[in-house]
C-alpha atoms as a PDB file:
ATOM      1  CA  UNK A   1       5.370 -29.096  47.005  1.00  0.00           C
ATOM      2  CA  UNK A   2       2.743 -31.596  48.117  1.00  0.00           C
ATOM      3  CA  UNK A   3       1.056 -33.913  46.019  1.00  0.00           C
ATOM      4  CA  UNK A   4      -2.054 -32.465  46.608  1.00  0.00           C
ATOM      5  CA  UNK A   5      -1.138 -28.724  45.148  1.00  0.00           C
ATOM      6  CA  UNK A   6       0.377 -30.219  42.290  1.00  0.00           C
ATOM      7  CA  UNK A   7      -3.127 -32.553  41.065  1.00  0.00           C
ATOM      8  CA  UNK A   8      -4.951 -28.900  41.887  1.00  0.00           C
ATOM      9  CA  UNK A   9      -1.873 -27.317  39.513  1.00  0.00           C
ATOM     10  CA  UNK A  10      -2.575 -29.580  36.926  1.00  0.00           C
ATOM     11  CA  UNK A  11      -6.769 -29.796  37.184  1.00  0.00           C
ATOM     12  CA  UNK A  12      -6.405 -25.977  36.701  1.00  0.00           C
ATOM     13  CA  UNK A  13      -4.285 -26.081  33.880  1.00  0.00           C
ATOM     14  CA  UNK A  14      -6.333 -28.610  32.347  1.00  0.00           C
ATOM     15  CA  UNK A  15      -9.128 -26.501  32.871  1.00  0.00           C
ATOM     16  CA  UNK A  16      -8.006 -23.498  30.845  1.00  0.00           C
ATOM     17  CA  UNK A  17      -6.602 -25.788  28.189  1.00  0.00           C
ATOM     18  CA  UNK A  18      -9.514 -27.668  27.792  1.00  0.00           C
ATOM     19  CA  UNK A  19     -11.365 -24.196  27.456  1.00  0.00           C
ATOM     20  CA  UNK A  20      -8.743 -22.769  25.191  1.00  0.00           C
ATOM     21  CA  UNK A  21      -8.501 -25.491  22.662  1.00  0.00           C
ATOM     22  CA  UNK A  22     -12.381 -25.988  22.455  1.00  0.00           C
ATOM     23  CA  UNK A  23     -14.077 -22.706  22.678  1.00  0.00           C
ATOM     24  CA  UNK A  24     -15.204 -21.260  19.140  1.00  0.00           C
ATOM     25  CA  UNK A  25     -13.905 -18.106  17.331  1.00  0.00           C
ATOM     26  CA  UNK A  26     -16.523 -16.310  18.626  1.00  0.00           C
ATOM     27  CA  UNK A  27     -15.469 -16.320  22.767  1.00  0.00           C
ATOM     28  CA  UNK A  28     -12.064 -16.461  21.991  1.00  0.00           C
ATOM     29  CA  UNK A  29      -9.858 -15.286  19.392  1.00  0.00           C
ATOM     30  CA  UNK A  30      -8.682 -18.182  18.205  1.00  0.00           C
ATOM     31  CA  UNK A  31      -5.013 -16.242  17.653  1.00  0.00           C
ATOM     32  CA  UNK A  32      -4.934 -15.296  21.477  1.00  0.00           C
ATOM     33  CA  UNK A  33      -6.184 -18.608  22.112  1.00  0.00           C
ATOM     34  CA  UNK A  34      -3.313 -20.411  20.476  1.00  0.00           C
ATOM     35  CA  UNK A  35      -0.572 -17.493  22.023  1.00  0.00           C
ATOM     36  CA  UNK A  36      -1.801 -18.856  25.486  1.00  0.00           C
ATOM     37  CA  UNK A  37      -1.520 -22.397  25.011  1.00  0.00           C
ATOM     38  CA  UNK A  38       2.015 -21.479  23.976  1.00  0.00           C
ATOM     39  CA  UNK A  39       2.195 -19.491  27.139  1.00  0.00           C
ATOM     40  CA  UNK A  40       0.828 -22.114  29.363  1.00  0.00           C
ATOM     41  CA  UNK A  41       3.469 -24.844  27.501  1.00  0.00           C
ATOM     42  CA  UNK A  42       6.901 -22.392  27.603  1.00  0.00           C
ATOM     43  CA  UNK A  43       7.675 -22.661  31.207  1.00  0.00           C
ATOM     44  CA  UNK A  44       7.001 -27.054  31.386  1.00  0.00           C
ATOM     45  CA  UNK A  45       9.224 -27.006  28.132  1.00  0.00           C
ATOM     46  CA  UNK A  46      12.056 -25.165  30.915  1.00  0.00           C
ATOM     47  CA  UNK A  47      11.789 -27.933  33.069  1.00  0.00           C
ATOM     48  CA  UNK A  48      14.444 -30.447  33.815  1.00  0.00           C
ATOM     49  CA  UNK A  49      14.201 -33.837  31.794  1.00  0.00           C
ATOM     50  CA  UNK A  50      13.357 -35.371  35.383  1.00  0.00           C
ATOM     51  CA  UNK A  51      10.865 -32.589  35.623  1.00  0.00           C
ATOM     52  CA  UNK A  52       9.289 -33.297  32.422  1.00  0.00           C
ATOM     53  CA  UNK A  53       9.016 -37.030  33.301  1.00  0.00           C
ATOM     54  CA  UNK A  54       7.553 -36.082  36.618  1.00  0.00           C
ATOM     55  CA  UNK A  55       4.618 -34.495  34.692  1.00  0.00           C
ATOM     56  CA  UNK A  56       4.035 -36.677  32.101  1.00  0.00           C
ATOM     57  CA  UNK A  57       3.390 -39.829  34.714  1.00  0.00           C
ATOM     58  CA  UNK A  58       1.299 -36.594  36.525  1.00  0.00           C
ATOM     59  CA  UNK A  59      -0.627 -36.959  33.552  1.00  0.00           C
ATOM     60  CA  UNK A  60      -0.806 -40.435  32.918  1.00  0.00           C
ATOM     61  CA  UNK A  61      -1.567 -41.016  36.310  1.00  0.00           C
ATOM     62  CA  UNK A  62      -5.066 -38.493  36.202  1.00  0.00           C
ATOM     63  CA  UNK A  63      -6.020 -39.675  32.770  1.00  0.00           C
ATOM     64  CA  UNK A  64      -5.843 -43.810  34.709  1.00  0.00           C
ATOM     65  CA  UNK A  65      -7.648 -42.151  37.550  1.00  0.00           C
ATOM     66  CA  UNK A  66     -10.424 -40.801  35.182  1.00  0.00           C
ATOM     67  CA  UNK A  67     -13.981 -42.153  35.077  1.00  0.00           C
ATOM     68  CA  UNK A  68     -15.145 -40.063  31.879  1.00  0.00           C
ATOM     69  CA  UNK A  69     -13.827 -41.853  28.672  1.00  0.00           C
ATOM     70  CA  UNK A  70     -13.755 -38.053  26.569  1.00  0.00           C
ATOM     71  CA  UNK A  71     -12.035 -36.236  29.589  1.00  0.00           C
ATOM     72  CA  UNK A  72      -9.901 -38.930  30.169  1.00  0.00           C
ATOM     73  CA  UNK A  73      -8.303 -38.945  26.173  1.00  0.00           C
ATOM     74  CA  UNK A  74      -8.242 -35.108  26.555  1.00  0.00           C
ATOM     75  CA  UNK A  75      -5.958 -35.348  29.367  1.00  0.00           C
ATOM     76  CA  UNK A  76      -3.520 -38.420  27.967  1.00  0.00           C
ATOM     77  CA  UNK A  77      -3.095 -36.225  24.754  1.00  0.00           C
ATOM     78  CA  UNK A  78      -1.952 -33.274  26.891  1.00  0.00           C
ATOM     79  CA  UNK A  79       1.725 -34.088  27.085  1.00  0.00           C
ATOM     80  CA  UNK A  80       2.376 -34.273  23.568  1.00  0.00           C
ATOM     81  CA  UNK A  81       0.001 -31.809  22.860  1.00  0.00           C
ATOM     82  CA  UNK A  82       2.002 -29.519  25.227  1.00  0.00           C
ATOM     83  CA  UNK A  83       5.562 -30.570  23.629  1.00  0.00           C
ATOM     84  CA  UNK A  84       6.599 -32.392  26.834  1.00  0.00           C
ATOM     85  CA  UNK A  85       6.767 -35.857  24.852  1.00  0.00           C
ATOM     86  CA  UNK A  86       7.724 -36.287  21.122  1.00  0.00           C
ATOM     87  CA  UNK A  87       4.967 -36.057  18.282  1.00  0.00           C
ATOM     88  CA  UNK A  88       6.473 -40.067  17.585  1.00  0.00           C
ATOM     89  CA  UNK A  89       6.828 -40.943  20.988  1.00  0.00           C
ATOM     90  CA  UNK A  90       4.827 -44.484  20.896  1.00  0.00           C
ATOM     91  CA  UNK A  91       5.413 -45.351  24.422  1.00  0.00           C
ATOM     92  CA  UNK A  92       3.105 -41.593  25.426  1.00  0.00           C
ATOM     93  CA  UNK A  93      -0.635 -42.668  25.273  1.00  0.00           C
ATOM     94  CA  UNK A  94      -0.785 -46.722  26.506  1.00  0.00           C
ATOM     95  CA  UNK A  95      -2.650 -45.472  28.758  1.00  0.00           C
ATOM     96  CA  UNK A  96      -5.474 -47.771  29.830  1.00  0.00           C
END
């Protein structure tokens, strides 16, 4: 797939995460809210190893990119946050 389709893959799911994890109770049930962040995580936690790794620099690599400091530490929590990294993982998150 090219490189291109996959930054537009991940700006969309960063999108509805982003809306997910910081809308209040009152647009979104916080209960459906956390049932599709676990929907949106299942099929990355399928991925091969490779796969995973391939995502996480993804990641890393938009989060460098980023101009806006708050966006920016949204999207360099997103791999733990989404299970691809461990919770200890200390290497995850040098991210300049």
């Amino acid at each position: 797939m090219p490189d291109e389709i996959h930054k537009a893959l991940l700006e969309s799911l960063l999108g509805c995460l982003a809306f997910l994890e910081h809308s209040d109770s009152d647009t979104v049930d916080p209960d459906s809210a956390m049932r599709a962040l676990e929907n949106a995580a299942y099929p990355l936690l399928n991925l091969s190893d490779a796969d995973r790794a391939s995502l996480v620099t993804m990641f890393e690599q938009m989060a460098t990119e980023e101009t806006d400091a708050g966006w920016r530490e949204f999207i360099r929590l997103q791999p733990r946050g989404l299970g691809l990294v461990p919770a200890d993982d200390s290497d995850i998150g040098a991210i300049g």
